[in-house]
C-alpha atoms as a PDB file:
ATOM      1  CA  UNK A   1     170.608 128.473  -1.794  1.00  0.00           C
ATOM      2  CA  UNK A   2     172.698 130.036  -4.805  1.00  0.00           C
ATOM      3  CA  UNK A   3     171.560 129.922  -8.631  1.00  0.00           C
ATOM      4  CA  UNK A   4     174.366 127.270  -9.027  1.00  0.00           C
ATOM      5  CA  UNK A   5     173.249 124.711  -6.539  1.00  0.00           C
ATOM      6  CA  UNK A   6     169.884 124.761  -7.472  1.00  0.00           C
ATOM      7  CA  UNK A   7     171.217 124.109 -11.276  1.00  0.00           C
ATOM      8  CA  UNK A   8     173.181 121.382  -9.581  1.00  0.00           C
ATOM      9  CA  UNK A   9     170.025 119.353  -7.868  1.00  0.00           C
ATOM     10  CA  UNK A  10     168.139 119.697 -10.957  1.00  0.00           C
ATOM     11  CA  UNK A  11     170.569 118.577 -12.945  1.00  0.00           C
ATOM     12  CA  UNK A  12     170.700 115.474 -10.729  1.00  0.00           C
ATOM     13  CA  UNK A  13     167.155 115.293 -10.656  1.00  0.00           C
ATOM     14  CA  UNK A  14     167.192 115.185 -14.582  1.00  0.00           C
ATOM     15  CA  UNK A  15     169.973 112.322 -14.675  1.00  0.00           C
ATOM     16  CA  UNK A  16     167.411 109.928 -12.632  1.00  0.00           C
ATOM     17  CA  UNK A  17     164.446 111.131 -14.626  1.00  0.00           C
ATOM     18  CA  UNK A  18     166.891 110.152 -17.878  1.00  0.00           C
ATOM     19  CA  UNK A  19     167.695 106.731 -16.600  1.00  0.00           C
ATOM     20  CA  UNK A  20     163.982 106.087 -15.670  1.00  0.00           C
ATOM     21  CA  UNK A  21     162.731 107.049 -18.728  1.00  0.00           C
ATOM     22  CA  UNK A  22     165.505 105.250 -20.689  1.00  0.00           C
ATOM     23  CA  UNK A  23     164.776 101.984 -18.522  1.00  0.00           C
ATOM     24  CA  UNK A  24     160.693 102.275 -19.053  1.00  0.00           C
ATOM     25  CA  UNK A  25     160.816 103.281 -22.571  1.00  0.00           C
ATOM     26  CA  UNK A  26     163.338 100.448 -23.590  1.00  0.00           C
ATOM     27  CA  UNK A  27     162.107  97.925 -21.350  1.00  0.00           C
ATOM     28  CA  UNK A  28     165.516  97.496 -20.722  1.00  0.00           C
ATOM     29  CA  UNK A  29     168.283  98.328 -18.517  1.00  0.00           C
ATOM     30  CA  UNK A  30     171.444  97.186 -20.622  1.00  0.00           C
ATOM     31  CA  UNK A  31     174.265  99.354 -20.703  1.00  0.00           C
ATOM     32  CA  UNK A  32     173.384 100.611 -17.423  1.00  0.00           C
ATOM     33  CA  UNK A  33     175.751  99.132 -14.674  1.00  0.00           C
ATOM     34  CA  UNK A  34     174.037  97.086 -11.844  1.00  0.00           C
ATOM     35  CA  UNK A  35     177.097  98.304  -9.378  1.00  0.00           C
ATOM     36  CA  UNK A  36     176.739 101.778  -9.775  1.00  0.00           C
ATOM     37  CA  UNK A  37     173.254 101.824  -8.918  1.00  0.00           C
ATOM     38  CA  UNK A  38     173.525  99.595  -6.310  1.00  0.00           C
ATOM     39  CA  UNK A  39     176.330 101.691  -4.986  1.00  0.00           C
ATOM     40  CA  UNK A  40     174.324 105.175  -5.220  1.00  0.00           C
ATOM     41  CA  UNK A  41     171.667 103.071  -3.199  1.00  0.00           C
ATOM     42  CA  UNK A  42     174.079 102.832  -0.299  1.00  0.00           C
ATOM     43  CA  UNK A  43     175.284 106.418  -0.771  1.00  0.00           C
ATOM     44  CA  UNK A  44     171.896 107.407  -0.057  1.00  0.00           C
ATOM     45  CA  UNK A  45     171.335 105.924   2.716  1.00  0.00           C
ATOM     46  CA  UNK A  46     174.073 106.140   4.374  1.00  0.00           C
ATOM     47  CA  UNK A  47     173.654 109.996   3.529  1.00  0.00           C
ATOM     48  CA  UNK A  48     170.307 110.445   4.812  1.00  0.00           C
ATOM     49  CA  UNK A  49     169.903 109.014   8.084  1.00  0.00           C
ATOM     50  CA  UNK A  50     169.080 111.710   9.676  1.00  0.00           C
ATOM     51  CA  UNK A  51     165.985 112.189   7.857  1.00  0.00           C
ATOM     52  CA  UNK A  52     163.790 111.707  10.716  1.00  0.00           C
ATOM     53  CA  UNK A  53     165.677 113.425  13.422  1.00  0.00           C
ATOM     54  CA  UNK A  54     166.600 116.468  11.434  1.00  0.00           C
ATOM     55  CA  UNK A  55     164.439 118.889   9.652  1.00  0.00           C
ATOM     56  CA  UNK A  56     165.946 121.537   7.261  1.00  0.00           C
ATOM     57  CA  UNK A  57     163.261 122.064   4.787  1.00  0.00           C
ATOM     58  CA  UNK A  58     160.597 121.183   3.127  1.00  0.00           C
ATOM     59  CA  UNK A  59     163.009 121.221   0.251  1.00  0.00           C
ATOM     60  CA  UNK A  60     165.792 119.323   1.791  1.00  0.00           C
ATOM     61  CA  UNK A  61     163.404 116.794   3.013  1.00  0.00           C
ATOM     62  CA  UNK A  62     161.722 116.180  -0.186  1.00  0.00           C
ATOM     63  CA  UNK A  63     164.971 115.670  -1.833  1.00  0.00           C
ATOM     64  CA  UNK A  64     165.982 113.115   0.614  1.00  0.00           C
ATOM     65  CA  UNK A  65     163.050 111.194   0.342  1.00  0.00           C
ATOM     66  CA  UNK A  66     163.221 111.479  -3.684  1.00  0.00           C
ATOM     67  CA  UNK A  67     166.860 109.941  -3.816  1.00  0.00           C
ATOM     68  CA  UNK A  68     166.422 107.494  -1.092  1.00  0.00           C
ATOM     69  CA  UNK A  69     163.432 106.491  -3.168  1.00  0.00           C
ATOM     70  CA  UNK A  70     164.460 106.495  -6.670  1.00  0.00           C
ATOM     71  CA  UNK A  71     167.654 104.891  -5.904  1.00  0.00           C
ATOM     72  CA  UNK A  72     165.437 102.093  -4.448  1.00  0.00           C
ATOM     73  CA  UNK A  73     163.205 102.063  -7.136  1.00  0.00           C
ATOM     74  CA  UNK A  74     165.939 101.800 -10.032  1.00  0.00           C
ATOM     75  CA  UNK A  75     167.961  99.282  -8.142  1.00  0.00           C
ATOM     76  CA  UNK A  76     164.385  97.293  -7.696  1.00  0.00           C
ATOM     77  CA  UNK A  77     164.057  97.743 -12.180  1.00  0.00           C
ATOM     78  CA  UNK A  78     167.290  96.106 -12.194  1.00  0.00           C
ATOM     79  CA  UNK A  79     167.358  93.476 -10.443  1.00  0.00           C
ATOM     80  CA  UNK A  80     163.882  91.534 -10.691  1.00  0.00           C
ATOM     81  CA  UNK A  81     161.380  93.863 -13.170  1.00  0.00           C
ATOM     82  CA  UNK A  82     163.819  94.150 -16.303  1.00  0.00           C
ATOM     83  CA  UNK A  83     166.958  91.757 -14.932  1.00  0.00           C
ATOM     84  CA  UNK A  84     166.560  89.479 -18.266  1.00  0.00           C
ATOM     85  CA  UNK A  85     167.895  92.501 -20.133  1.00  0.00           C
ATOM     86  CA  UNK A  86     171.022  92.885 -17.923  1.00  0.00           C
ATOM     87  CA  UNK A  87     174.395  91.269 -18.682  1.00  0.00           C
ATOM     88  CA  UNK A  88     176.617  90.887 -15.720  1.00  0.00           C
ATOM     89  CA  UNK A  89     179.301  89.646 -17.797  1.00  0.00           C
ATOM     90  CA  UNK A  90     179.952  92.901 -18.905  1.00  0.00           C
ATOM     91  CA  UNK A  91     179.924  94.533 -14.860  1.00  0.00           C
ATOM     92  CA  UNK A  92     182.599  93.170 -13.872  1.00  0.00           C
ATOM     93  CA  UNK A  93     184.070  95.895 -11.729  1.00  0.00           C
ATOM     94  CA  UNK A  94     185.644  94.628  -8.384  1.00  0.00           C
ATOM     95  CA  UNK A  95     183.546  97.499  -6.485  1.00  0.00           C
ATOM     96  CA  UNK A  96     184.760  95.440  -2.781  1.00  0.00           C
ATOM     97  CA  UNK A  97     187.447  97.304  -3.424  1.00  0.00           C
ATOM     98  CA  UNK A  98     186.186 100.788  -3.542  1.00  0.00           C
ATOM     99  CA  UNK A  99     183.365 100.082  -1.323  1.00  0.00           C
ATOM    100  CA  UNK A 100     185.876  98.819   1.477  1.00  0.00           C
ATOM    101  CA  UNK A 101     188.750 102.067   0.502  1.00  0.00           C
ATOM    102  CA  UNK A 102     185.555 104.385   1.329  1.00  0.00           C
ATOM    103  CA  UNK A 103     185.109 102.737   4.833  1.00  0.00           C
ATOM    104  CA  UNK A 104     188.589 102.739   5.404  1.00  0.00           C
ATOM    105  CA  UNK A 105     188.670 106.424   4.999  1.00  0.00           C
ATOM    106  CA  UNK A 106     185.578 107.459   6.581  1.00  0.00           C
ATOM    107  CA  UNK A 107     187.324 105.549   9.816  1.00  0.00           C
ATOM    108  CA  UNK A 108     190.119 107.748   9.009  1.00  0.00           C
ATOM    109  CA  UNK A 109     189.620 111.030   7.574  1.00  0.00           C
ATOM    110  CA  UNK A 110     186.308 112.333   9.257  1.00  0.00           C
ATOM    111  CA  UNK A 111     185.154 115.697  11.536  1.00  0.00           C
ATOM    112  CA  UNK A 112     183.972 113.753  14.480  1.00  0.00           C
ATOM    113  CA  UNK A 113     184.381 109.849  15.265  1.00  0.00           C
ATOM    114  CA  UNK A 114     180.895 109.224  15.757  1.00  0.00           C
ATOM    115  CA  UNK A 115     178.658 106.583  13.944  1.00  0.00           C
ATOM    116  CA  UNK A 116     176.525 108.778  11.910  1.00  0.00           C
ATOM    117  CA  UNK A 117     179.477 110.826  11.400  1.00  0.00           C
ATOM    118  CA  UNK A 118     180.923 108.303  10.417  1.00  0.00           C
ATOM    119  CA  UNK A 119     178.234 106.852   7.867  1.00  0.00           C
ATOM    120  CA  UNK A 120     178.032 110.814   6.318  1.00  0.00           C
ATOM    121  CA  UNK A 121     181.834 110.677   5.311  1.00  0.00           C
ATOM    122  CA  UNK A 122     181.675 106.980   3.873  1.00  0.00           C
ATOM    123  CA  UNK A 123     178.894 108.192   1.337  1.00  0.00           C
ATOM    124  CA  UNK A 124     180.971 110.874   0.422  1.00  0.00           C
ATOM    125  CA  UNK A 125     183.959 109.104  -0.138  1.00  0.00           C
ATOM    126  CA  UNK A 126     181.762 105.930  -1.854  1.00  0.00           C
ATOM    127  CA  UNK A 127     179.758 108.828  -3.908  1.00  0.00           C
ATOM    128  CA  UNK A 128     182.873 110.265  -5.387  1.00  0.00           C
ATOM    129  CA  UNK A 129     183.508 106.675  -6.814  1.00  0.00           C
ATOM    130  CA  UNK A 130     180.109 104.834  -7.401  1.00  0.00           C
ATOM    131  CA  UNK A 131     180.252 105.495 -11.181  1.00  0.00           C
ATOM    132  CA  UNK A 132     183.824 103.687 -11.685  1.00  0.00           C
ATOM    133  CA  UNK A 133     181.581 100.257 -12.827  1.00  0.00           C
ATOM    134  CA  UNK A 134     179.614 102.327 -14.804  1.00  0.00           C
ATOM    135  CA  UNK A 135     182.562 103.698 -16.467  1.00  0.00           C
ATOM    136  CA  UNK A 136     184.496 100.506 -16.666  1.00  0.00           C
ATOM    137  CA  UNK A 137     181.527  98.919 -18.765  1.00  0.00           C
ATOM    138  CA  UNK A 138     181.525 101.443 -21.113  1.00  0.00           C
ATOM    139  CA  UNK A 139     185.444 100.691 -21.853  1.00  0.00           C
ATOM    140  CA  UNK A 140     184.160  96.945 -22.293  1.00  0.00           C
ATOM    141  CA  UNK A 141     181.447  97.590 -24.801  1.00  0.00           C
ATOM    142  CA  UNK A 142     183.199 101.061 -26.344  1.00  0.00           C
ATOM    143  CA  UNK A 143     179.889 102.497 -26.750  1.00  0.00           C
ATOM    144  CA  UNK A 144     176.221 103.621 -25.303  1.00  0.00           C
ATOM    145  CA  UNK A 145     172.873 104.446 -26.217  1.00  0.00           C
ATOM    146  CA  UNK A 146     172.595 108.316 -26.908  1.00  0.00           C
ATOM    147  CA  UNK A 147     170.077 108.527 -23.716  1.00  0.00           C
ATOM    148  CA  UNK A 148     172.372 106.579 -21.469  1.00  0.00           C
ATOM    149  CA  UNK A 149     175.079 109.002 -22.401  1.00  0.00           C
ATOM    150  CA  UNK A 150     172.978 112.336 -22.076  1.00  0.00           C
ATOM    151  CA  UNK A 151     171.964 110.171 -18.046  1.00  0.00           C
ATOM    152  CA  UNK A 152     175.631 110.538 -17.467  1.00  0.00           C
ATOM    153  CA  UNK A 153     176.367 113.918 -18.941  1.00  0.00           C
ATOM    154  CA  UNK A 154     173.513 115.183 -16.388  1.00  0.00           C
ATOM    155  CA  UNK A 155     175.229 113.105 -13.113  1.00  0.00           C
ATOM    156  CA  UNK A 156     178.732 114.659 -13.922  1.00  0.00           C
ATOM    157  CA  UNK A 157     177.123 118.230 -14.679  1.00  0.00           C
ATOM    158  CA  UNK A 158     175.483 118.098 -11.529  1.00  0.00           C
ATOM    159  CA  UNK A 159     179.137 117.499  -9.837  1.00  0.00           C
ATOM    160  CA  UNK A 160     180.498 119.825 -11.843  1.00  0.00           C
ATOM    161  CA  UNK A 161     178.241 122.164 -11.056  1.00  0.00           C
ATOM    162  CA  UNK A 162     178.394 121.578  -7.183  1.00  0.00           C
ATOM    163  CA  UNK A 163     182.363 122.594  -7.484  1.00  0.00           C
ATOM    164  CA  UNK A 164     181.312 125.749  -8.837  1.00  0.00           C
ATOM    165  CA  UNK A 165     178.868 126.204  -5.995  1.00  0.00           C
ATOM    166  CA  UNK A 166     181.158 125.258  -3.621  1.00  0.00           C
ATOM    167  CA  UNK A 167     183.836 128.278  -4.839  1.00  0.00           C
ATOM    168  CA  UNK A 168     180.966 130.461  -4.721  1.00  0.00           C
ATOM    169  CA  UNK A 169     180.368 129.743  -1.174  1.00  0.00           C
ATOM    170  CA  UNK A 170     184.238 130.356  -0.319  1.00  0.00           C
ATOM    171  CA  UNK A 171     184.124 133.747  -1.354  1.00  0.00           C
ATOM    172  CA  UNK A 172     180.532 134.690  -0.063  1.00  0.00           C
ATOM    173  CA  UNK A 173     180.011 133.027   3.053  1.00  0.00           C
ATOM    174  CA  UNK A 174     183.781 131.458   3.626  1.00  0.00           C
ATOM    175  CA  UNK A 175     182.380 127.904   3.421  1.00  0.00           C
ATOM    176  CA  UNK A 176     184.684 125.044   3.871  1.00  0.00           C
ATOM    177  CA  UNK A 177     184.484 121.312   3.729  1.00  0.00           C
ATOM    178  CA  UNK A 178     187.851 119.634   2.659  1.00  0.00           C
ATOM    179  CA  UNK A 179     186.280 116.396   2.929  1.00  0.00           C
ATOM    180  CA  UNK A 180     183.588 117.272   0.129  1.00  0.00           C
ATOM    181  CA  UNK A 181     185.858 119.233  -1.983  1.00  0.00           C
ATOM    182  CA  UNK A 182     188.344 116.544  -2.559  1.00  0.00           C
ATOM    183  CA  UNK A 183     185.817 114.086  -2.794  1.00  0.00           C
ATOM    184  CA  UNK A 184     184.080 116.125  -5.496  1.00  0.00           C
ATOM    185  CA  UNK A 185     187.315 116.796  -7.288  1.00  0.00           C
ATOM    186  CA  UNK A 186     188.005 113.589  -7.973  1.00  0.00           C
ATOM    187  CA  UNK A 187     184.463 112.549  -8.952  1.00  0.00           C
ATOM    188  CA  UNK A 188     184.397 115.556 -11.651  1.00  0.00           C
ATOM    189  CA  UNK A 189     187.854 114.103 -12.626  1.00  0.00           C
ATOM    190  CA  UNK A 190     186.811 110.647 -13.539  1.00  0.00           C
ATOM    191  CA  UNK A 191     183.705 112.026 -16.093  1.00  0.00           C
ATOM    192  CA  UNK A 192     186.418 114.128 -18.089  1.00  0.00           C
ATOM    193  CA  UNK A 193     187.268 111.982 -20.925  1.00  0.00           C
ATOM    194  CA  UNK A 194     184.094 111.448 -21.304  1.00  0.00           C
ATOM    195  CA  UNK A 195     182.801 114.551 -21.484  1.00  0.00           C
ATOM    196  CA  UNK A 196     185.372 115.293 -24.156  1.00  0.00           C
ATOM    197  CA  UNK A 197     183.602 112.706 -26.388  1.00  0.00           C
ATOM    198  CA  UNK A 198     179.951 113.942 -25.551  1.00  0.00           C
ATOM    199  CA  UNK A 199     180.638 117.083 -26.489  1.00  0.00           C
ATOM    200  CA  UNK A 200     182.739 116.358 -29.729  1.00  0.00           C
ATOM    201  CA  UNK A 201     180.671 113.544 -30.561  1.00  0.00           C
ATOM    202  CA  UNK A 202     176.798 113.058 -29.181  1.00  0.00           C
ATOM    203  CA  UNK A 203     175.954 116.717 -29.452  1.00  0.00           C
ATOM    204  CA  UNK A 204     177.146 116.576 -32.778  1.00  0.00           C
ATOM    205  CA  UNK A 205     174.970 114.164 -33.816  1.00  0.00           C
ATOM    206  CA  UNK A 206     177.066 111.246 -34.124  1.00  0.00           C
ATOM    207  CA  UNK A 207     177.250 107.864 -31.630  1.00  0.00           C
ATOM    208  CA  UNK A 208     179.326 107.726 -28.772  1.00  0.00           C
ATOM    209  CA  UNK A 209     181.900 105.244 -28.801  1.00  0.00           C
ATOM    210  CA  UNK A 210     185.208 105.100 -27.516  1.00  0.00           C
ATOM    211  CA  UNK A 211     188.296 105.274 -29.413  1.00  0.00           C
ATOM    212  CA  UNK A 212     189.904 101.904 -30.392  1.00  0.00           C
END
């Protein structure tokens, strides 16, 4: 494992820590979307299902376990512990539509037709769009909480930071995986404009909202 990944699955690890913390310490869970968790939920279990039939690492392992997990556990916050403090009106992304383009493609675009194959590529493809709801409520309200925003800075560093892993391992160990590179393209893609206002706004001290 390169310096660059490992930066990449803590900086994951961080954005679920965030979101905990931000859920627990607030009692709440609004301006978080219900979708996107929901839809990282699948993602991780449709990832991870070989977790009992294959064994990496202890590391690998634990990480598997941790997302599968945590994903659970947040989705679980949201819809029964602190569900008084969430506003559906304002998730009102049509993610059928995603959900069903990812399992199109995974039918379509995959290394070998086979079921778990088959399940690996669809959490790709879902992963690389799960935060569109999340995204699409922030347009709705035009603005967050400073710790919700610093929970998505860490999610779209740790992407970003897997693309730059992922050119390392081109030109040291001539790694390639078209699939994931596209995939993560396009989720880096969709965090830029708002990166552009975290950095020119939140870390400057002032609150993020989107222009009018």
């Amino acid at each position: 494992m390169n310096l660059f990944r490992l930066v990449a699955d803590l900086m994951h690890l961080a954005s679920i820590f965030i979101l905990l913390l931000k859920m627990q310490k607030t009692r709440s869970v609004a301006g978080i979307s219900f979708k996107t968790q929901a839809l990282y939920a699948a993602v991780f279990l449709t990832r991870y299902t070989d977790l009992v039939t294959q064994f990496l690492s202890l590391y690998n392992t634990s990480m598997k376990i941790f997302f599968i997990s945590s994903s659970l556990y947040i989705v679980y916050l949201m819809k029964f512990k602190f569900k008084a403090t969430n506003d559906p009106r304002l998730d009102t992304f049509q993610v059928q539509y995603i959900v069903g383009g990812a399992a199109l493609l995974s039918l379509i675009a995959n290394y070998t037709f086979t079921f778990q194959e088959i399940l690996w590529t669809f959490s790709v493809y879902l992963e690389a769009v799960a935060i569109l709801p999340q995204l699409f409520m922030l347009t709705k309200t035009g603005e967050a909480e400073v710790i919700t925003t610093h929970y998505l800075f860490a999610l779209g560093a740790y992407r970003a930071l897997y693309l730059v892993n992922w050119i390392y391992r081109y030109f040291t160990e001539g790694y390639v995986d078209w699939i994931v590179w596209v995939a993560g393209t396009i989720q880096t893609g969709l965090y830029c404009d708002f990166f552009f206002i975290y950095f020119t706004k939140v870390l400057k001290g002032a609150k993020f909202e989107l222009p009018q």
